[in-house]
N, C-alpha and C. Protein backbone atom coordinates (compact mmCIF):
# COMPACT_ATOMS: atom_id res chain seq x y z
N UNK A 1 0.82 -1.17 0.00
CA UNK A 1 0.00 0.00 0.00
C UNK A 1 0.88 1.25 0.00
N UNK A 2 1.43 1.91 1.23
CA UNK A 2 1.70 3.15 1.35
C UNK A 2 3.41 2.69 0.88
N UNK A 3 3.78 1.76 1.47
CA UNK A 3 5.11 1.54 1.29
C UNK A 3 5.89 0.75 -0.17
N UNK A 4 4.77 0.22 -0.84
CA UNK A 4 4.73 -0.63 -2.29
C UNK A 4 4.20 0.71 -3.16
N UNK A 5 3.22 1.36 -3.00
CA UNK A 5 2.32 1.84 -3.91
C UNK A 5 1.37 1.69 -4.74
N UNK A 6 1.11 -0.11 -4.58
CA UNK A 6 0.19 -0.81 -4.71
C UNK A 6 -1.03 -0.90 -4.23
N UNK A 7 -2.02 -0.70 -4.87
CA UNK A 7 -3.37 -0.81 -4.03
C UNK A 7 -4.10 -1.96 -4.51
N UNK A 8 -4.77 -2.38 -2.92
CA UNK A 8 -5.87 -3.86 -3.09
C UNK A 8 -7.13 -3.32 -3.48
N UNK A 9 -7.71 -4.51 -3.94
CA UNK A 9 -9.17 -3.99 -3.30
C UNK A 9 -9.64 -5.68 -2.56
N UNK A 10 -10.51 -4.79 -2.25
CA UNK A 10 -11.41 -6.20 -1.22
C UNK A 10 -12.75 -6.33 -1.56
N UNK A 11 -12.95 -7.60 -1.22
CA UNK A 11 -14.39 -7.39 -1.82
C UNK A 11 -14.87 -8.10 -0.04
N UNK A 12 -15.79 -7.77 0.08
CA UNK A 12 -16.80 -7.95 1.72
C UNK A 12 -18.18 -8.61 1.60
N UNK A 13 -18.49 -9.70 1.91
CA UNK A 13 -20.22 -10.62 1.59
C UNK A 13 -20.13 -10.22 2.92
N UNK A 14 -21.59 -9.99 3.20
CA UNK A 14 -22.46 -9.90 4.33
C UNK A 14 -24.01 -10.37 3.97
N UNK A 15 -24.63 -11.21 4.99
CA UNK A 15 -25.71 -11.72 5.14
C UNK A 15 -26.98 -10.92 5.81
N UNK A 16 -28.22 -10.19 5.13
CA UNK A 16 -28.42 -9.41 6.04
C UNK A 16 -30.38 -9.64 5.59
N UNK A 17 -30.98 -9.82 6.53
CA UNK A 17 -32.56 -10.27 6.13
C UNK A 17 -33.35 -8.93 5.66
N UNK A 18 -32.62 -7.82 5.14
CA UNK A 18 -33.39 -6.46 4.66
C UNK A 18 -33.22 -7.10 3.08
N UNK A 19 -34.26 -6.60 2.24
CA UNK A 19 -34.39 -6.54 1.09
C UNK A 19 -34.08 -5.66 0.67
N UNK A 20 -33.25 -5.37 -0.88
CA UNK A 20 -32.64 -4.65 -2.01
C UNK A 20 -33.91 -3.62 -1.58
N UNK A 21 -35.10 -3.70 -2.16
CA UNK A 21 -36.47 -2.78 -1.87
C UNK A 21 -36.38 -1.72 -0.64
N UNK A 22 -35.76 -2.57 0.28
CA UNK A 22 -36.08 -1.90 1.39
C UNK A 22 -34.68 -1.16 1.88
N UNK A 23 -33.53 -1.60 1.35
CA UNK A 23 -32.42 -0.56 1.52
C UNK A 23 -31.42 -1.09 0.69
N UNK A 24 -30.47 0.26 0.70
CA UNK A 24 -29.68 0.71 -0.42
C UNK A 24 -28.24 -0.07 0.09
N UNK A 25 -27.42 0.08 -0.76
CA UNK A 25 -25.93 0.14 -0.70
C UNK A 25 -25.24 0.61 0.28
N UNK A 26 -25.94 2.08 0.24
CA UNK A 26 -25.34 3.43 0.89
C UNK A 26 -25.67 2.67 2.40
N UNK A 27 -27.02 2.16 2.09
CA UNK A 27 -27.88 2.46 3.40
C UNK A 27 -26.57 1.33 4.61
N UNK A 28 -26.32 -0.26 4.02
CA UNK A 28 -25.58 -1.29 4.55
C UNK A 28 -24.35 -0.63 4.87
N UNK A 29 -23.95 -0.19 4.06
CA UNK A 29 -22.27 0.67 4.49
C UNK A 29 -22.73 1.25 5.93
N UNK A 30 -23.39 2.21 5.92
CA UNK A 30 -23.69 2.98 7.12
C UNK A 30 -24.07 2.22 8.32
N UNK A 31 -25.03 1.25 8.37
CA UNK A 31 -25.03 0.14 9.53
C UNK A 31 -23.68 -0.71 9.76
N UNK A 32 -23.30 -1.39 8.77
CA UNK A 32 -21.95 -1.36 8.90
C UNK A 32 -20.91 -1.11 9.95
N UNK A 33 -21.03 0.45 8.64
CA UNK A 33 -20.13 1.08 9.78
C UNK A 33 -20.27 1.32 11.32
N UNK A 34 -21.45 1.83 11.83
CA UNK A 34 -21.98 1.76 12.83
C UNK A 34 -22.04 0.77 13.99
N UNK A 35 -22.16 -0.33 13.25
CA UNK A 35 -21.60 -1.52 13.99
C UNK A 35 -20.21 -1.58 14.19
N UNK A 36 -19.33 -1.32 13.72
CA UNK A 36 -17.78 -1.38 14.14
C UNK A 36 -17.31 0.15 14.96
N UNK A 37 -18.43 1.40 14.78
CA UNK A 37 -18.42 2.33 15.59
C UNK A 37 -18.53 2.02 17.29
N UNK A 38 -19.56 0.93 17.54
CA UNK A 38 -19.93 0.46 19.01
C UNK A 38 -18.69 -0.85 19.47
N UNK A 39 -18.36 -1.65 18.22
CA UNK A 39 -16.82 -2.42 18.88
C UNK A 39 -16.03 -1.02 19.15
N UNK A 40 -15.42 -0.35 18.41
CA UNK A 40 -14.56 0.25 18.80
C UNK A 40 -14.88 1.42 20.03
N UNK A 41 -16.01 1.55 19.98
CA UNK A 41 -16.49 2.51 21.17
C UNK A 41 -16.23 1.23 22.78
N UNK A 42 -16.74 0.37 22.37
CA UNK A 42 -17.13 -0.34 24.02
C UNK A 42 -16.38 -1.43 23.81
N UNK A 43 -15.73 -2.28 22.23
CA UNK A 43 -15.14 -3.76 23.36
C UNK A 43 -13.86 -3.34 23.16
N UNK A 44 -13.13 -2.34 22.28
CA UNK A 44 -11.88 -2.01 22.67
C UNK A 44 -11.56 -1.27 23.99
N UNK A 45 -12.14 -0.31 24.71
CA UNK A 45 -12.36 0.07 25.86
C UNK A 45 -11.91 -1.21 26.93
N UNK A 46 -13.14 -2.13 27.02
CA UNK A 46 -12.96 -3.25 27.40
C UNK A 46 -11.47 -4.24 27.30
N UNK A 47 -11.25 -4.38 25.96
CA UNK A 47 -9.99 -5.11 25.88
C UNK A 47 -8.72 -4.39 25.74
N UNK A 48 -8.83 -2.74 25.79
CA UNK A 48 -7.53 -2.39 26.03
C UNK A 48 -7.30 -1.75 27.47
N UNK A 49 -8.30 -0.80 28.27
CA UNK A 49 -7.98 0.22 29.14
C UNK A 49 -8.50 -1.04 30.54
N UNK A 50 -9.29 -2.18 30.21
CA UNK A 50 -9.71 -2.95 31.35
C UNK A 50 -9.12 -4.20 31.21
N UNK A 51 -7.95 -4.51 29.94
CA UNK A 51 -6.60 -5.75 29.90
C UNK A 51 -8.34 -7.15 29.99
N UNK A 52 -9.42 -6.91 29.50
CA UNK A 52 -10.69 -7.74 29.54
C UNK A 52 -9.90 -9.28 29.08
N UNK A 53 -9.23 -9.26 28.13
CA UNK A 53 -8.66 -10.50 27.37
C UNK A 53 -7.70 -11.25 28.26
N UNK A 54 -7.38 -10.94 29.15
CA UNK A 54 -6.17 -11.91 30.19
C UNK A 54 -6.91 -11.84 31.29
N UNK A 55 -8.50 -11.42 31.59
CA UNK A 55 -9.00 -11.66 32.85
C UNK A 55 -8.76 -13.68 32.97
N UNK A 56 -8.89 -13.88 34.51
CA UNK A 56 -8.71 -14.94 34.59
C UNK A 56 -10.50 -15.52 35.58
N UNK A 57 -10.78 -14.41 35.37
CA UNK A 57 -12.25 -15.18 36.00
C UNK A 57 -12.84 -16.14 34.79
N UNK A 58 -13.18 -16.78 35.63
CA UNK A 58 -13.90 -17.95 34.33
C UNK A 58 -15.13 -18.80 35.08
N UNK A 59 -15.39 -18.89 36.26
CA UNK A 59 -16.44 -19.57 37.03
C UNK A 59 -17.81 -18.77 37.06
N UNK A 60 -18.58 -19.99 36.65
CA UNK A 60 -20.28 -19.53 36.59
C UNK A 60 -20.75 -18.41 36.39
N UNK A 61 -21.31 -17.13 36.83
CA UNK A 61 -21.61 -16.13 35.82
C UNK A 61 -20.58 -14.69 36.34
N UNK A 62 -19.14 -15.26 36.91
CA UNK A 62 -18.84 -14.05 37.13
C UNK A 62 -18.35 -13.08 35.46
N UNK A 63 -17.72 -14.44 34.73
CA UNK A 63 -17.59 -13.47 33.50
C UNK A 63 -18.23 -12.64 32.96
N UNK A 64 -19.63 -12.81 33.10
CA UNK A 64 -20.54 -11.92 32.13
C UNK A 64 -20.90 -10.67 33.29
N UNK A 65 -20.76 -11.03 35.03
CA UNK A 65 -21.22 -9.96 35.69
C UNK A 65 -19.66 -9.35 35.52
N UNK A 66 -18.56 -9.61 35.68
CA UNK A 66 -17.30 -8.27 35.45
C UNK A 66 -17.78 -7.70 34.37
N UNK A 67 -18.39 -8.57 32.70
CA UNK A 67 -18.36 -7.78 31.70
C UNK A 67 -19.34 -6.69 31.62
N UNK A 68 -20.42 -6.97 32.68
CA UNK A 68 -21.88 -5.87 32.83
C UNK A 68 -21.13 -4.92 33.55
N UNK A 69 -20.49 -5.22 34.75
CA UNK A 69 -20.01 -4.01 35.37
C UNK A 69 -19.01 -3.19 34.74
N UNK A 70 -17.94 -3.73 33.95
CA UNK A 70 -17.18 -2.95 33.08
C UNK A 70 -18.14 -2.10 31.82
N UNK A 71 -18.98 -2.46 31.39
CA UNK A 71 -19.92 -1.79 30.32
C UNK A 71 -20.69 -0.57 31.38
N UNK A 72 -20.98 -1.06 32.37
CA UNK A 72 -22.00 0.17 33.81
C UNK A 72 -20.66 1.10 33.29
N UNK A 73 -19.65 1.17 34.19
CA UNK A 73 -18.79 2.01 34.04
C UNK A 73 -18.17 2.95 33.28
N UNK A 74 -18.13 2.25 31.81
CA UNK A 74 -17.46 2.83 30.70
C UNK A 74 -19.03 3.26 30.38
N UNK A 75 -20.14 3.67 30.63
CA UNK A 75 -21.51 3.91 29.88
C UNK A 75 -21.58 5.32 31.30
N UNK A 76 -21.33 4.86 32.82
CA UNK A 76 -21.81 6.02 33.51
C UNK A 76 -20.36 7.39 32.96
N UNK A 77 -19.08 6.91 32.80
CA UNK A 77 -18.01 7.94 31.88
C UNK A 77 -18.88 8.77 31.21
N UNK A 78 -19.47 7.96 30.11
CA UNK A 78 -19.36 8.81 29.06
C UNK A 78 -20.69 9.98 29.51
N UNK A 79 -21.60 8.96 29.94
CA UNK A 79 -23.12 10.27 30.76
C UNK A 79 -22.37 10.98 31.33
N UNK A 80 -21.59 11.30 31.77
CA UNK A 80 -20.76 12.35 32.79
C UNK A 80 -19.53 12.82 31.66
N UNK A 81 -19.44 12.92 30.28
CA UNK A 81 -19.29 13.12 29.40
C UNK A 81 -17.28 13.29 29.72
N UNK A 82 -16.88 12.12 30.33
CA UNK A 82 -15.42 11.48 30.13
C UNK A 82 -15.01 10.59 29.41
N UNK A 83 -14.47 11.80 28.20
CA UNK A 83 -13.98 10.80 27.06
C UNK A 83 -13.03 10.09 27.28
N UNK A 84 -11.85 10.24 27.86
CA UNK A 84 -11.14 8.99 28.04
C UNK A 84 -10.99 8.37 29.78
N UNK A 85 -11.71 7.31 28.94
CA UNK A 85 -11.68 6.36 30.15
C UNK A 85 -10.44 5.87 30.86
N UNK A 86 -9.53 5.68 30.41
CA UNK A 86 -8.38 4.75 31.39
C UNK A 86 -7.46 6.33 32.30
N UNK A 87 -7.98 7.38 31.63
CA UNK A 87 -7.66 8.63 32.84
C UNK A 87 -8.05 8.91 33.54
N UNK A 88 -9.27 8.78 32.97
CA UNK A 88 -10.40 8.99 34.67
C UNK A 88 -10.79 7.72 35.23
N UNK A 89 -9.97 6.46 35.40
CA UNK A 89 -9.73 5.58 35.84
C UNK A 89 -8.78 5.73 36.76
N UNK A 90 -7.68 5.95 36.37
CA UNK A 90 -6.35 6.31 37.24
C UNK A 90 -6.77 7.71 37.82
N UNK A 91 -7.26 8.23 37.28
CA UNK A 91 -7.50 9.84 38.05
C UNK A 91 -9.07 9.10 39.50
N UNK A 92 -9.34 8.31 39.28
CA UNK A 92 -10.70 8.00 40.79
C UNK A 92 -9.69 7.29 41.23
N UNK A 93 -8.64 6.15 40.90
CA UNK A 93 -8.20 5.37 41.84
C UNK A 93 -6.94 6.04 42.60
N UNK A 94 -6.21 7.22 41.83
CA UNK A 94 -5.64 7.84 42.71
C UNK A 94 -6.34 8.74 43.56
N UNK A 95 -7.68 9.09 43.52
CA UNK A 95 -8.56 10.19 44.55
C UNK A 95 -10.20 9.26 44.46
N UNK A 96 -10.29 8.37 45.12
CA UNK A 96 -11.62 7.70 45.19
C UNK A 96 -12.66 8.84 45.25
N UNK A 97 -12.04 10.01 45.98
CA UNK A 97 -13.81 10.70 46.00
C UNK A 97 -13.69 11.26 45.21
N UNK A 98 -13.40 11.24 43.99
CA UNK A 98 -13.68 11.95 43.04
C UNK A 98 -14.88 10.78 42.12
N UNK A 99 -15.38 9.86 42.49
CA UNK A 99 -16.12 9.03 42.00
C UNK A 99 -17.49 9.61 42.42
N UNK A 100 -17.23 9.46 43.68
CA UNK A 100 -18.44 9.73 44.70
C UNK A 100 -19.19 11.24 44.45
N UNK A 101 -18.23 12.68 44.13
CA UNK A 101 -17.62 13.78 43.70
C UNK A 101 -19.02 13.60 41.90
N UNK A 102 -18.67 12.45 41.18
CA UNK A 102 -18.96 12.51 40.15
C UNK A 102 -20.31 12.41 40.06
N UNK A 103 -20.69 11.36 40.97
CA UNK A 103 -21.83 10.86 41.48
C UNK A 103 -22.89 11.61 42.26
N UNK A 104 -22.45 13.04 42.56
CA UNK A 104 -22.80 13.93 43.51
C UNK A 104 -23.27 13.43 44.93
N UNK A 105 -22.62 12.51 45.47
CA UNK A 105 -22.41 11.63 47.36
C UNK A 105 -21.48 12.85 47.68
């Protein structure tokens, strides 16, 4: 690409129960995209600033309750409109009341 000067192309199948009738080209790109807008919004969050991928819980439903409580968290951030999360992570765990502070306690 940048370093050859060669360009690919790709071609992408997706399976999707909307009819041609009922939406466009344009329209799939945009869901699409949108869908890889919410991975990169919430499970990279997850698998980079909360290391989610080397957790070692694995017994009965704690996996899915760390993964609810990590989603609570990274969802009450952003309502309190903190864009980056792993700062105002380290910024509550070096000053806990600043959680409480956020929370108005």
């Amino acid at each position: 690409m940048l370093k050859t000067g060669k360009t690919t192309q790709e071609t992408v199948y997706g399976i999707t129960s909307l009819s041609p009738e009922k939406v466009s080209a344009e329209r799939l790109l945009q869901l699409n995209r949108q869908h890889w807008g919410i991975e990169n919004q919430l499970h990279y969050v997850r698998d980079v600033t909360f290391d989610e991928d080397r957790s070692q819980i694995r017994t009965r439903n704690a996996p899915q309750m760390m993964a609810a409580l990590r989603n609570f968290v990274i969802s009450l951030f952003r309502w309190f409109n903190q864009s980056n999360i792993a700062q105002t992570l380290r910024d509550m765990a070096a000053k806990p009341c600043l959680a409480l502070n956020l929370l108005g306690l």
